[in-house]
Every structure is written in structure tokens, then in C-alpha cells.
Protein backbone atom coordinates (compact mmCIF):
# COMPACT_ATOMS: atom_id res chain seq x y z
CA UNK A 1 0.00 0.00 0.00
CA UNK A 2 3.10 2.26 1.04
CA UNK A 3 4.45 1.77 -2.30
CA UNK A 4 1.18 2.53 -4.11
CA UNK A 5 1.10 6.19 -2.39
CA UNK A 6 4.67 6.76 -3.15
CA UNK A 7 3.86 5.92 -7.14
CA UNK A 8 1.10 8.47 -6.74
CA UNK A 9 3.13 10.81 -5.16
CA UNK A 10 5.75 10.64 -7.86
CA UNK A 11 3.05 11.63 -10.23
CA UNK A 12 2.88 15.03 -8.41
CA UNK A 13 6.33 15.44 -8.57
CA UNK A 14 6.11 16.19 -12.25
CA UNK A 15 4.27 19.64 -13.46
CA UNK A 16 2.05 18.46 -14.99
CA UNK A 17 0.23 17.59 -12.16
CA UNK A 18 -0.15 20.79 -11.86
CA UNK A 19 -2.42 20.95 -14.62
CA UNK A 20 -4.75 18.22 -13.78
CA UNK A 21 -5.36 19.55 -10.29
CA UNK A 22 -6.38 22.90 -12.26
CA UNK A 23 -9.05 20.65 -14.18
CA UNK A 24 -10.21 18.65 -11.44
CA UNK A 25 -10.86 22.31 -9.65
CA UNK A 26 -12.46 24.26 -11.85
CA UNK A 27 -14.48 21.52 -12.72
CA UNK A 28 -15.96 20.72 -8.92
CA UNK A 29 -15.74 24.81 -8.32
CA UNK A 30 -18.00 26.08 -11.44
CA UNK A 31 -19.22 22.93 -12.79
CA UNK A 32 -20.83 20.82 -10.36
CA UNK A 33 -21.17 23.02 -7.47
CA UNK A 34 -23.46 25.43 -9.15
CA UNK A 35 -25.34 22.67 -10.95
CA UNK A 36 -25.99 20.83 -7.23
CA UNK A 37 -26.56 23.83 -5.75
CA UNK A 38 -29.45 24.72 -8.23
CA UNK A 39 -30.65 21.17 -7.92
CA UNK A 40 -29.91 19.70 -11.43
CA UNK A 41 -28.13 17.15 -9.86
CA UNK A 42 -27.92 15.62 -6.49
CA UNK A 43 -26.04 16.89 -3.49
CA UNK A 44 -24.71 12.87 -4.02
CA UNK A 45 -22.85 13.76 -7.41
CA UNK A 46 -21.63 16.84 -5.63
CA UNK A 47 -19.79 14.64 -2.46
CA UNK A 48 -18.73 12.52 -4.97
CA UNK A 49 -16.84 14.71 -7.42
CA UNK A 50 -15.48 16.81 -4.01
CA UNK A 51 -14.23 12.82 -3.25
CA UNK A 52 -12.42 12.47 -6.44
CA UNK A 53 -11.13 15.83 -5.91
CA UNK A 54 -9.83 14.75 -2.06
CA UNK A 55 -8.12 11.59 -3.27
CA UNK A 56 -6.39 13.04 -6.68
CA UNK A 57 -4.92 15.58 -3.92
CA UNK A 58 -3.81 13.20 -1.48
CA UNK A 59 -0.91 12.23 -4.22
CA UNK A 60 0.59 15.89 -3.87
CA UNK A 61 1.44 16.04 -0.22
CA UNK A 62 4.40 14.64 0.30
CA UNK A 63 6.94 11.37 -0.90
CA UNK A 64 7.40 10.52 2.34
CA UNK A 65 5.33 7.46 3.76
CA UNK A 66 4.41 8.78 7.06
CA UNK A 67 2.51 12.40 5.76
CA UNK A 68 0.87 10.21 3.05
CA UNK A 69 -0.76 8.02 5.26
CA UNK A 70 -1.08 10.97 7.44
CA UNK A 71 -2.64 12.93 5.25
CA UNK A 72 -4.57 10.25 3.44
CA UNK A 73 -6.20 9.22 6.89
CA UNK A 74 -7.27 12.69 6.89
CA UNK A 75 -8.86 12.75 3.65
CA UNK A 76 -10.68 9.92 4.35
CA UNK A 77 -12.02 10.70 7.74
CA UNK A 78 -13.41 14.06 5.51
CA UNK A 79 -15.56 11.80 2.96
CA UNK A 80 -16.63 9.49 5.52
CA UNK A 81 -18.20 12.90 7.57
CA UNK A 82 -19.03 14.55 4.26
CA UNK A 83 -21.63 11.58 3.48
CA UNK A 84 -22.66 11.29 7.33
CA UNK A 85 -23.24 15.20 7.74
CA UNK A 86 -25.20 14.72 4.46
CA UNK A 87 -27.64 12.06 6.11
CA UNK A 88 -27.94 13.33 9.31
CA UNK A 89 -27.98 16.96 9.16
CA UNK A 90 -26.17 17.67 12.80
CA UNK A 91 -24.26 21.06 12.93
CA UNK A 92 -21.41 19.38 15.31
CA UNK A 93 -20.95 17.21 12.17
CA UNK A 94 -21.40 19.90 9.80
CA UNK A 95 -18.19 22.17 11.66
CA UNK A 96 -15.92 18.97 12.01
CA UNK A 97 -16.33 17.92 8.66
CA UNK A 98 -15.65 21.45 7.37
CA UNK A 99 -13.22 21.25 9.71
CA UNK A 100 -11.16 17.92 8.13
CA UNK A 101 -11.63 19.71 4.38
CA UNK A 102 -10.27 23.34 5.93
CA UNK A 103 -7.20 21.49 6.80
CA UNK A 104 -6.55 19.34 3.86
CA UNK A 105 -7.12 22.12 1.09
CA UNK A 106 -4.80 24.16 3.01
CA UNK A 107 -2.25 21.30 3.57
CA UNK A 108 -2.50 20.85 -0.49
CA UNK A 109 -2.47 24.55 -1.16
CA UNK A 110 1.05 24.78 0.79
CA UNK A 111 2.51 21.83 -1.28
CA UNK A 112 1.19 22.99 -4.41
CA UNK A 113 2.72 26.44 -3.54
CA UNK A 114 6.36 25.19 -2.72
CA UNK A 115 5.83 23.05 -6.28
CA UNK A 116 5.39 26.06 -8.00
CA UNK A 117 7.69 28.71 -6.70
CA UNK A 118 10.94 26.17 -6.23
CA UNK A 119 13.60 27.24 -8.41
CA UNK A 120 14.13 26.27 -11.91
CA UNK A 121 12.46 27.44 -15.40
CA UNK A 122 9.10 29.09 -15.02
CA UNK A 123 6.57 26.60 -17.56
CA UNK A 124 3.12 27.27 -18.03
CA UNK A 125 2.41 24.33 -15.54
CA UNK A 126 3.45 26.24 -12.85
CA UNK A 127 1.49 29.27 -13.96
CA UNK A 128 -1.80 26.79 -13.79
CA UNK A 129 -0.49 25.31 -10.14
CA UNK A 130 -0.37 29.13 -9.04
CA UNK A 131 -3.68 29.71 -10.40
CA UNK A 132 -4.78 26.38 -8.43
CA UNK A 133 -3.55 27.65 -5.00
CA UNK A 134 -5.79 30.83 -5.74
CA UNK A 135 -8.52 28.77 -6.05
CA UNK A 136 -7.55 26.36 -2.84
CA UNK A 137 -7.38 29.81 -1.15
CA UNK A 138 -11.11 30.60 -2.42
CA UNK A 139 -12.14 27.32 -0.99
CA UNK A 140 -10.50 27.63 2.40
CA UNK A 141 -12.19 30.67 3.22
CA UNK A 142 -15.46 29.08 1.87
CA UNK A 143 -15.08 26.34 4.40
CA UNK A 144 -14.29 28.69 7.34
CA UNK A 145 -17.52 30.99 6.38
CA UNK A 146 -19.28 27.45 6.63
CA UNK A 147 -17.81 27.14 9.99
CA UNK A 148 -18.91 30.34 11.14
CA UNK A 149 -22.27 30.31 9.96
CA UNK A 150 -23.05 26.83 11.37
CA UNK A 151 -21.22 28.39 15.00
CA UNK A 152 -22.81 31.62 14.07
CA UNK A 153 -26.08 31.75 12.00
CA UNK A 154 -26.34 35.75 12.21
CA UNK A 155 -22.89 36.36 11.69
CA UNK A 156 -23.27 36.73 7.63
CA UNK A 157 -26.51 38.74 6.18
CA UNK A 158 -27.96 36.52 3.92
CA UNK A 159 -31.13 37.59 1.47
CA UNK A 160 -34.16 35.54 2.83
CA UNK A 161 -34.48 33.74 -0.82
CA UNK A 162 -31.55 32.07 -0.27
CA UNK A 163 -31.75 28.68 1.22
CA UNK A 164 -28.89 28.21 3.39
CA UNK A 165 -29.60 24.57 4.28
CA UNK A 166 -29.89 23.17 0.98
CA UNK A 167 -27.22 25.12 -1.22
CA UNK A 168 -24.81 26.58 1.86
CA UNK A 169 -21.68 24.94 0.28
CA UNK A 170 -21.98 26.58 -3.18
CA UNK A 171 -23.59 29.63 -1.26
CA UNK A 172 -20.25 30.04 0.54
CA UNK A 173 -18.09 29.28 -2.34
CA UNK A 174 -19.81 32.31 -3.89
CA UNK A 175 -19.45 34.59 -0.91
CA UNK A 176 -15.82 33.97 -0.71
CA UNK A 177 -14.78 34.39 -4.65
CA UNK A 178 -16.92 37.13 -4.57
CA UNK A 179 -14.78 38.53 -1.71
CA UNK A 180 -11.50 37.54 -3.21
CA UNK A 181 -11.65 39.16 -6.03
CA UNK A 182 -13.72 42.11 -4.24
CA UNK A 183 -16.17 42.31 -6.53
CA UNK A 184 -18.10 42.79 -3.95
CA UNK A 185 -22.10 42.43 -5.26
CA UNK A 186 -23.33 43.37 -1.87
CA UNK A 187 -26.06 40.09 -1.55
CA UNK A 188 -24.63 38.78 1.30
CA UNK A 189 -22.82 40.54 3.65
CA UNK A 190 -20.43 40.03 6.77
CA UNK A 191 -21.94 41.36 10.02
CA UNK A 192 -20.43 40.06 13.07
CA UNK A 193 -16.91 41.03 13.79
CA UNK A 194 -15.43 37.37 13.04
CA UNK A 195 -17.15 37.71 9.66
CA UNK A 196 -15.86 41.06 8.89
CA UNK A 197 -12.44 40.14 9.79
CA UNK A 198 -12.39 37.08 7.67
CA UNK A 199 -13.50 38.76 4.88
CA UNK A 200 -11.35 41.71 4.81
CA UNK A 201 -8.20 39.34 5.34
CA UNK A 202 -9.40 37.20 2.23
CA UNK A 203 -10.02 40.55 0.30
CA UNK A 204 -6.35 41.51 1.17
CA UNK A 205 -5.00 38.37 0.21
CA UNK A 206 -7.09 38.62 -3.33
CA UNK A 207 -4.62 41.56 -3.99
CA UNK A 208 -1.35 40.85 -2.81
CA UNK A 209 -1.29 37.09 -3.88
CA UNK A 210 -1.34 37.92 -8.11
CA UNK A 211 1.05 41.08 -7.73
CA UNK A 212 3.46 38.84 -5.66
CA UNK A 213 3.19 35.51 -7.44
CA UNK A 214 3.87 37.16 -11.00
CA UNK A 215 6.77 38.94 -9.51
CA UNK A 216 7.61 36.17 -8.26
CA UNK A 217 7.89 33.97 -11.29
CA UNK A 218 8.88 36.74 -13.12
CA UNK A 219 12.22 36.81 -11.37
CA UNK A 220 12.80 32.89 -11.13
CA UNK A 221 12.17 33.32 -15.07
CA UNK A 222 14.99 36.08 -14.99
CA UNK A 223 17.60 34.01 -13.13
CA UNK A 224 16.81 31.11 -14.97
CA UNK A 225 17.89 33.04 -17.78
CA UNK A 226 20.71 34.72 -17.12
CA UNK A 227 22.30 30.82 -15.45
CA UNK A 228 24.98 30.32 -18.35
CA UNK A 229 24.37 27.28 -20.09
CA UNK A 230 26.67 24.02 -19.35
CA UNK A 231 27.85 23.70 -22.89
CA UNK A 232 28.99 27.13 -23.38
């Protein structure tokens, strides 16, 4: 089993990986989550797509046995409480299940972040991993609005046509893209001082994170340029 990981793992050692975990995101962000949210499919095809998601990721945290297993214990224990929270509905579910995912997306964003900004030549595979941990930054903040809204269910102002127990998940998702990029529509807004907080530190990060990854890359691009060739 060890050595099955470590094969996976090797996989996202090459950049290309990179590239697939792009895919698999924008295709659970903007593809199925708004479709489950608006009821054309099931919440079921939802969990299981965010599953798929979980387990392609588990392959990018680390060659080492121990934080596989680690980490792959971890993912697990998330899709085992994503399908129980879904059945029985209990809000101490709910926050420890949102919990399990906070951690993991972050835990992949980090490795996905030292993949793309180690040195070498700057390939449009890393470009796509530094869009992904953009996106993994989206979805951690969506999960810690969930959190707060189950521990807090005034904490965000939320129109009363909005259902927040059916489509909360892609509800959230919104919020926090919304507030990333700070487009700022206005629908739902932050009210408590937790919420206000979270979303002006995501609406900071929204800026600073493109200006510093493209210089960034930009100068690894640079130096990777000027390195004199080994033939010459």
C-alpha cells in the first residue's frame, strides 16, 4: 500500500500535475457546485466529485510514507463525515467535517505552492499550479464561512431567498470568490466582527497574492535566464 502512495506521489512530482489539479478544480468549483446547488443534480454527485477531488490531492502532499498516510487518513475521515453530515444533518458534524476539508485544502495549497515557486524554469504548468492555489485559497475561506455560519447563524446577512440549508456549500463558495476578487455584489454581507475580519483578510490576500506571485515567477524566469548554459 506504502508503495502505491509513493507511485502516486511521484506523479505530483512532475508539473504536470499541476495541470490536472487545475481541471479537477475548476471543474468541482463552477461545474458541479453550481449545478448541485441549483438542484440539477444531487447533493450525491456533488460529495462525490469533491471525493475524487480529495483523493487526486492526497498524491501531492508529500513522498514521504508517514505524511501520506497521514494525510490520506485525513482525507478519508473528511468523505466518511461529508456523506454522514449529508444524512444526518447535525451542525457538530457539519463544523468537524468542514473542519477535516479546511485542513486538507490548506495542507494541499502549501505543497502545491512550494511546487510552484521552487527554483528552476518558469513553464506554463506552474502558472496553472499558481492559479490552483488561488482557487484552494477561495475554498479555504469558503469552508471557514461554513464554519462560522453553522457556530454563528447571524454572523453573515444573507437575502431571505436564499436557502442556506440546501445550497450553503456553493452559497459560501460564492461569498468567498466574490470577496477575493472584491467584486463585492453586496447580496450577502459580513456582520459580526469574526465575519468582517475574515473577509477583509481574504479581500487583502485577493490583492497581494497575483502582484506577488507574477513577480515572483517573473524573477525565477529572470535568473533562470541569465544561469549560463553548461555547454557554453
Amino acid at each position: 500500500m506504502v508503495s502505491s502512495l509513493l507511485m502516486r506521489a511521484r506523479f505530483w512530482e512532475q508539473e504536470y500535475s499541476l495541470t490536472a489539479l487545475l481541471v479537477m478544480l475548476v471543474i468541482t468549483l463552477f461545474v458541479v457546485t453550481p449545478l448541485a446547488s441549483s438542484a440539477i443534480i444531487g447533493s450525491e454527485i456533488m460529495l462525490c466529485f469533491v471525493a475524487v477531488l480529495t483523493i487526486t490531492g492526497v498524491a501531492a502532499v508529500s513522498g514521504r510514507p508517514a505524511v501520506v498516510i497521514v494525510v490520506m487518513l485525513l482525507a478519508v475521515s473528511g468523505i466518511v463525515l461529508d456523506w454522514l453530515a449529508h444524512f444526518e444533518q447535525r451542525t457538530s458534524l457539519r463544523v468537524l467535517d468542514d473542519l477535516l476539508r479546511l485542513a486538507f485544502v490548506l495542507t494541499l495549497a502549501v505543497v502545491v505552492t512550494i511546487q510552484v515557486f521552487r527554483p528552476g524554469s518558469v513553464t506554463h504548468h506552474r502558472v496553472q499550479g499558481a492559479i490552483c492555489v488561488y482557487l484552494l485559497a477561495g475554498m479555504s475561506w469558503a469552508y471557514a464561512y461554513e464554519i462560522l455560519l453553522a457556530l454563528d447563524p447571524a454572523a453573515l446577512h444573507i437575502p431571505e431567498n436564499f436557502s442556506t440549508a440546501s445550497v450553503r456549500t456553493g452559497l459560501m463558495r460564492y461569498f468567498s470568490f466574490v470577496t477575493l476578487t472584491t467584486l463585492g455584489y453586496g447580496d450577502i454581507l459580513p456582520v459580526s466582527p469574526v465575519a468582517r475580519s475574515l473577509a477583509s483578510s481574504e479581500a487583502l490576500f485577493g490583492q497581494l497574492y497575483p502582484a506577488v506571485m507574477i513577480a515572483r515567477l517573473i524573477s525565477f524566469e529572470i535568473l533562470d535566464r541569465r544561469r549560463p548554459n553548461p555547454g557554453e
